[in-house]
N, C-alpha and C. Protein backbone atom coordinates (compact mmCIF):
# COMPACT_ATOMS: atom_id res chain seq x y z
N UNK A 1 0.85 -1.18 0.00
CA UNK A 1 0.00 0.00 0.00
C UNK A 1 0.89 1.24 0.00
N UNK A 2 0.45 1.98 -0.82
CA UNK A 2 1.20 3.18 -0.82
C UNK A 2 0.85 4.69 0.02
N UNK A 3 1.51 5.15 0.34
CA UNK A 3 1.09 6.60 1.87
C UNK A 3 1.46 7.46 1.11
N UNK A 4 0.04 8.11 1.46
CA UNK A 4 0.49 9.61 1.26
C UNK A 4 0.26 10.68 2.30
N UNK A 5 0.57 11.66 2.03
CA UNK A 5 0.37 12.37 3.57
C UNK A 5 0.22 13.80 2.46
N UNK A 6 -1.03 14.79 3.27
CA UNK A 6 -1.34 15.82 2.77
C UNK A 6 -1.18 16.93 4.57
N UNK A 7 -0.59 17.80 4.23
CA UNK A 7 -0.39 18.70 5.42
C UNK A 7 -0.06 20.22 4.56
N UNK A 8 -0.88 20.92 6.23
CA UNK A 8 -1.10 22.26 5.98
C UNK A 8 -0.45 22.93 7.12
N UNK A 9 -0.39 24.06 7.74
CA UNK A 9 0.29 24.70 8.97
C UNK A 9 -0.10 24.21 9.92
N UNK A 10 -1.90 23.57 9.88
CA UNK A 10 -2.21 23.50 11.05
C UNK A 10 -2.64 22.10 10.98
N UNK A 11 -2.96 21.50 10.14
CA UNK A 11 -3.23 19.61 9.73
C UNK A 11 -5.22 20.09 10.15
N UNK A 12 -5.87 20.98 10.18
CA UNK A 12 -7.34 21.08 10.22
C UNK A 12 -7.35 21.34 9.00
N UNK A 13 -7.34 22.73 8.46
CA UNK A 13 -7.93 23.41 7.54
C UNK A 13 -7.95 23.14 6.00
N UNK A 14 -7.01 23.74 5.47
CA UNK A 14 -6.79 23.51 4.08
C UNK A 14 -6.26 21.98 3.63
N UNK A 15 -5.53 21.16 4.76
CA UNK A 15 -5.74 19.93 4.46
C UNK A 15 -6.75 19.19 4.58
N UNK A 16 -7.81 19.60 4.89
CA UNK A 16 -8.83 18.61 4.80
C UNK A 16 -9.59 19.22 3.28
N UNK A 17 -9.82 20.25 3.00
CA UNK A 17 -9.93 20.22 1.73
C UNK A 17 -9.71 19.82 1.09
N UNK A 18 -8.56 19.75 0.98
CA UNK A 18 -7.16 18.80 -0.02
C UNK A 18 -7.72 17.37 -0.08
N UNK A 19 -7.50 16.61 0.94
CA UNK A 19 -7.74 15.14 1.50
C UNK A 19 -9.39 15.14 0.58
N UNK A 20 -10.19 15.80 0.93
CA UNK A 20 -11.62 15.17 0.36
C UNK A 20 -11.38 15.17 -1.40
N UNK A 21 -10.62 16.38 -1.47
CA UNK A 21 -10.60 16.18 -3.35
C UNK A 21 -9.88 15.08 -3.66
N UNK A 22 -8.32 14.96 -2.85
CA UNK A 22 -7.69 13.67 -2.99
C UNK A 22 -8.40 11.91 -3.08
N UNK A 23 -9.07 12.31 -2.15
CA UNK A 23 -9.95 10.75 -1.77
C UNK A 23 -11.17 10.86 -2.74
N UNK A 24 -11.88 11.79 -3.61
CA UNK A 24 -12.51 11.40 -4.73
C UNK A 24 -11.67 11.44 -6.10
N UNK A 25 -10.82 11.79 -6.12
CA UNK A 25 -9.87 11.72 -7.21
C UNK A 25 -9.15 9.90 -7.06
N UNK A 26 -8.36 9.67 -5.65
CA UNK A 26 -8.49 8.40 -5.61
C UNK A 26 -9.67 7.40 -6.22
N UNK A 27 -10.86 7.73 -5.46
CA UNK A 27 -11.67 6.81 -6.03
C UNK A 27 -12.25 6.32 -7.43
N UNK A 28 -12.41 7.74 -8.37
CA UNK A 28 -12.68 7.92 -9.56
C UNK A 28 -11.29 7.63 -10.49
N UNK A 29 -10.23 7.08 -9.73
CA UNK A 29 -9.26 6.88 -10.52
C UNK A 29 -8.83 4.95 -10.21
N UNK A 30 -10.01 4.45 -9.62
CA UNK A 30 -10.26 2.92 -8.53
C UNK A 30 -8.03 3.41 -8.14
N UNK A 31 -8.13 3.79 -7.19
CA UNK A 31 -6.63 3.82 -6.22
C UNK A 31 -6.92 4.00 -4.72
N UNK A 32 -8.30 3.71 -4.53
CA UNK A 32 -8.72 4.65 -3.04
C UNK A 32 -8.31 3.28 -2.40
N UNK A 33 -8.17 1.95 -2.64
CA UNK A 33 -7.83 0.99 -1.82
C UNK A 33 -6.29 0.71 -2.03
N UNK A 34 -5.45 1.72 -3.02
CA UNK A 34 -3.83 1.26 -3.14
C UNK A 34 -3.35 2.04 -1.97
N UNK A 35 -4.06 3.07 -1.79
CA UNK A 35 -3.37 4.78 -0.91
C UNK A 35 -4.16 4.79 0.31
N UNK A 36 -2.79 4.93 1.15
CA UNK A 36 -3.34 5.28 2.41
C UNK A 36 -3.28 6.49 2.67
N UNK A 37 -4.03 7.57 3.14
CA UNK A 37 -3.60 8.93 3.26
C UNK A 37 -3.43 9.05 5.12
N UNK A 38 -2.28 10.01 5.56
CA UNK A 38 -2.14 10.77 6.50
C UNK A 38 -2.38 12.27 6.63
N UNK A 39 -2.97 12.95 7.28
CA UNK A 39 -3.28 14.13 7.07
C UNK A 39 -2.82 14.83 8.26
N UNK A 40 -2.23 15.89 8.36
CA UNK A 40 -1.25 16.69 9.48
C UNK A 40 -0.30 17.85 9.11
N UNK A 41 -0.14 18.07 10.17
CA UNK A 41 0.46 19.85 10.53
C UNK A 41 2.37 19.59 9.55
N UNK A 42 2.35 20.54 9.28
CA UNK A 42 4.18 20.29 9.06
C UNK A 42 4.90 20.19 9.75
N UNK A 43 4.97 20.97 10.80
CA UNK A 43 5.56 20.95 11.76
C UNK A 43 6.11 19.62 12.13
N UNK A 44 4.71 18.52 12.90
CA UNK A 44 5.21 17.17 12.64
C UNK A 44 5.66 16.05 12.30
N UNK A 45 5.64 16.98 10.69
CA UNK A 45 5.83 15.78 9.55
C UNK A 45 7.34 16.39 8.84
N UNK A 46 8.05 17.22 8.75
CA UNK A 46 8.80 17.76 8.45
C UNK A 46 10.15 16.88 8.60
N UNK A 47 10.33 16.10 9.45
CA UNK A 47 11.13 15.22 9.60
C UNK A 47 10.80 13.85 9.49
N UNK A 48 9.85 13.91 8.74
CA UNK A 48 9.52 12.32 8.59
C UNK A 48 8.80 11.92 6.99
N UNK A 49 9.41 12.96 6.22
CA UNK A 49 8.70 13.20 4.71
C UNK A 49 9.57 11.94 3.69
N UNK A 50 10.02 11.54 4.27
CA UNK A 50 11.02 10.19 3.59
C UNK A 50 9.56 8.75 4.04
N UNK A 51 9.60 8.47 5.06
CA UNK A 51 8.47 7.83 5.54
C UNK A 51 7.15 7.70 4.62
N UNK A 52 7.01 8.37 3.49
CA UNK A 52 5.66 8.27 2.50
C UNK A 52 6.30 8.34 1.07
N UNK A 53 5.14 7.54 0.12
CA UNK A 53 5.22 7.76 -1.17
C UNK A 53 5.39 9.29 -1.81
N UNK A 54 4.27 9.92 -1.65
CA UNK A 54 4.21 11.22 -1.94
C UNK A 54 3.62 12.42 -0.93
N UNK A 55 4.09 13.41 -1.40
CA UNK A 55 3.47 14.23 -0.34
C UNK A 55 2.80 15.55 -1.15
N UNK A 56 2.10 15.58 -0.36
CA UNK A 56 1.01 17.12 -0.98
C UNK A 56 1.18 18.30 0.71
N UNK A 57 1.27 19.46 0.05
CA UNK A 57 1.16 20.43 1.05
C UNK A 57 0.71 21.53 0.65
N UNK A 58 -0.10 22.28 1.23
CA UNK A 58 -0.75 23.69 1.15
C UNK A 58 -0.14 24.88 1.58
N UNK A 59 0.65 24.86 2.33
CA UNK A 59 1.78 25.45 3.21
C UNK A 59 3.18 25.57 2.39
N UNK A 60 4.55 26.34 2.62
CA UNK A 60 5.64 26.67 2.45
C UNK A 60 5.82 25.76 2.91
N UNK A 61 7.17 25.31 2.80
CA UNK A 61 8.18 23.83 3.33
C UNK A 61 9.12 24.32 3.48
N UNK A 62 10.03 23.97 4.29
CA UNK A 62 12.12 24.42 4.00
C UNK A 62 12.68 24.04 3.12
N UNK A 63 13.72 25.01 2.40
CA UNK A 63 14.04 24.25 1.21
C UNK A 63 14.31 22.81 1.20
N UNK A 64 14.87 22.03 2.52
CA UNK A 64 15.22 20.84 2.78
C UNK A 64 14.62 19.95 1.90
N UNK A 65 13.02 19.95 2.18
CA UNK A 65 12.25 19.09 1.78
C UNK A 65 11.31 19.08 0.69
N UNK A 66 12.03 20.51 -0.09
CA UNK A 66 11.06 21.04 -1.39
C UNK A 66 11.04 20.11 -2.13
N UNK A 67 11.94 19.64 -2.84
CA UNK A 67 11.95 18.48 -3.97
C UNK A 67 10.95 17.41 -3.80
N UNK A 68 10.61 17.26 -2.62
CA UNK A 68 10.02 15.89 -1.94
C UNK A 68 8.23 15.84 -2.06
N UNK A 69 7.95 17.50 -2.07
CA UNK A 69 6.77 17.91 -2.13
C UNK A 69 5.97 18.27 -2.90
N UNK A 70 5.02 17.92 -3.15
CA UNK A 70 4.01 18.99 -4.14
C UNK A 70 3.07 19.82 -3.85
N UNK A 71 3.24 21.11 -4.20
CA UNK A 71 2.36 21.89 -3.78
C UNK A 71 0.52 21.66 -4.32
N UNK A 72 0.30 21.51 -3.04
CA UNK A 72 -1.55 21.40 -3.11
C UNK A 72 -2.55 22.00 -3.01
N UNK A 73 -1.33 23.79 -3.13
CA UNK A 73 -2.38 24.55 -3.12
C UNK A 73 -3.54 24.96 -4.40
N UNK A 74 -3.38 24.34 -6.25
CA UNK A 74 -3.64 24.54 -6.98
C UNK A 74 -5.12 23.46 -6.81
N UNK A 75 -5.21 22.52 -5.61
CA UNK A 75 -6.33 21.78 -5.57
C UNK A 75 -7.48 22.47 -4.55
N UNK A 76 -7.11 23.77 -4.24
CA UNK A 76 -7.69 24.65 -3.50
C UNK A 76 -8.29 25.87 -4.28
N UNK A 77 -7.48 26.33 -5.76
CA UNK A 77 -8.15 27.03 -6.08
C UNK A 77 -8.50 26.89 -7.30
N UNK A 78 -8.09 25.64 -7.75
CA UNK A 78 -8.56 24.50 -9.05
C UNK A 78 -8.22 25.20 -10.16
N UNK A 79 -7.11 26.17 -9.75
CA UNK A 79 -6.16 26.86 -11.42
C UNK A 79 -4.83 25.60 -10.99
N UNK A 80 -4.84 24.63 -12.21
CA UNK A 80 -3.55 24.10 -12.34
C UNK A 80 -4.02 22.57 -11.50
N UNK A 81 -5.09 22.22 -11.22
CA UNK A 81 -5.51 21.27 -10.54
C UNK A 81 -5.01 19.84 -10.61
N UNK A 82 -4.90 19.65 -12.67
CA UNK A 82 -5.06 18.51 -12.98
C UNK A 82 -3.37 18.20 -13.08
N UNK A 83 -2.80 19.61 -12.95
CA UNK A 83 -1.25 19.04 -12.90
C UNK A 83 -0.85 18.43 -11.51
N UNK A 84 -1.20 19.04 -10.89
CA UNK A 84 -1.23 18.05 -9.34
C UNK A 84 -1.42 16.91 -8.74
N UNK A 85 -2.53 16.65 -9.88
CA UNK A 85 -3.36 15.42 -10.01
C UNK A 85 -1.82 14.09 -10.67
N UNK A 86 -1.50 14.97 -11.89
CA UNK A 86 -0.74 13.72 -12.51
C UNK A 86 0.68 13.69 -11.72
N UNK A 87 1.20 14.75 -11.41
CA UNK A 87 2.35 14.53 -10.75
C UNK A 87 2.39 13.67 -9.37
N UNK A 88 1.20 13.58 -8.85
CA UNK A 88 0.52 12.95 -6.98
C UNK A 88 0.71 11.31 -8.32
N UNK A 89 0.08 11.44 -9.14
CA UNK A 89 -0.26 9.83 -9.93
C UNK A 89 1.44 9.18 -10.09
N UNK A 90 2.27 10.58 -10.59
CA UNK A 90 3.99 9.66 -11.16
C UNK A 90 4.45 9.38 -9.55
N UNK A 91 4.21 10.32 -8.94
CA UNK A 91 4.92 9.92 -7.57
C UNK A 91 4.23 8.40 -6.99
N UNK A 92 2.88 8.07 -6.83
CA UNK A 92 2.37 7.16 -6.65
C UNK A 92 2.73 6.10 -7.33
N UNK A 93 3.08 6.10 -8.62
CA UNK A 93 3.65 4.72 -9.38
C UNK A 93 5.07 4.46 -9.24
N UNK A 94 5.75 5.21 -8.48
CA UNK A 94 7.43 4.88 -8.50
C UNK A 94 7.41 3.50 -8.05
C-alpha cells in the first residue's frame, strides 16, 4: 500500500480540503484501496517526509524538503488542478 500524507500549517484546515478532493480523485481513478492517506500539521511531519510515497502540502516547506513535495495549493483554487493530479499519480507509481 502506498502513503500519502497531505499537510497544511495547522493539519485542520486547508488539508482537509485537499484530502476530500484527494480521496474522490483516488476513487474515480479505482486507487482509493492502493493509498493510504495521512493528514497533518508540518511541523510534525517535516522530519519524517522520507516515511511516504508522496506528499502534498498547502503550506511553504524548507528548502530541505522542497523536492520531496508537491504543492496542493492549486487543488484549492482549481487553477492548475489537474497538474497536481498527474504529478501525486507519477509519484504514486514509482
Amino acid at each position: 500500500m502506498k502513503k500519502l500524507l497531505i499537510m497544511c500549517g495547522s493539519g485542520i484546515a486547508t488539508s482537509t480540503v485537499v484530502m476530500k478532493k484527494v480521496e474522490s480523485w483516488l476513487k474515480d481513478n479505482k486507487l482509493d484501496k492502493e493509498v493510504k492517506i495521512t493528514q497533518s500539521k508540518i511541523a510534525s511531519e517535516v522530519n519524517h517526509i522520507d516515511d511516504y510515497d508522496a506528499v502534498l502540502s498547502t503550506t511553504a516547506v524548507p528548502d530541505k524538503i522542497k523536492n520531496k513535495v508537491i504543492n496542493g495549493v492549486p487543488l484549492l483554487t482549481g487553477v492548475g488542478a489537474q497538474a497536481v493530479f498527474d504529478k501525486l499519480k507519477e509519484e504514486l507509481n514509482k
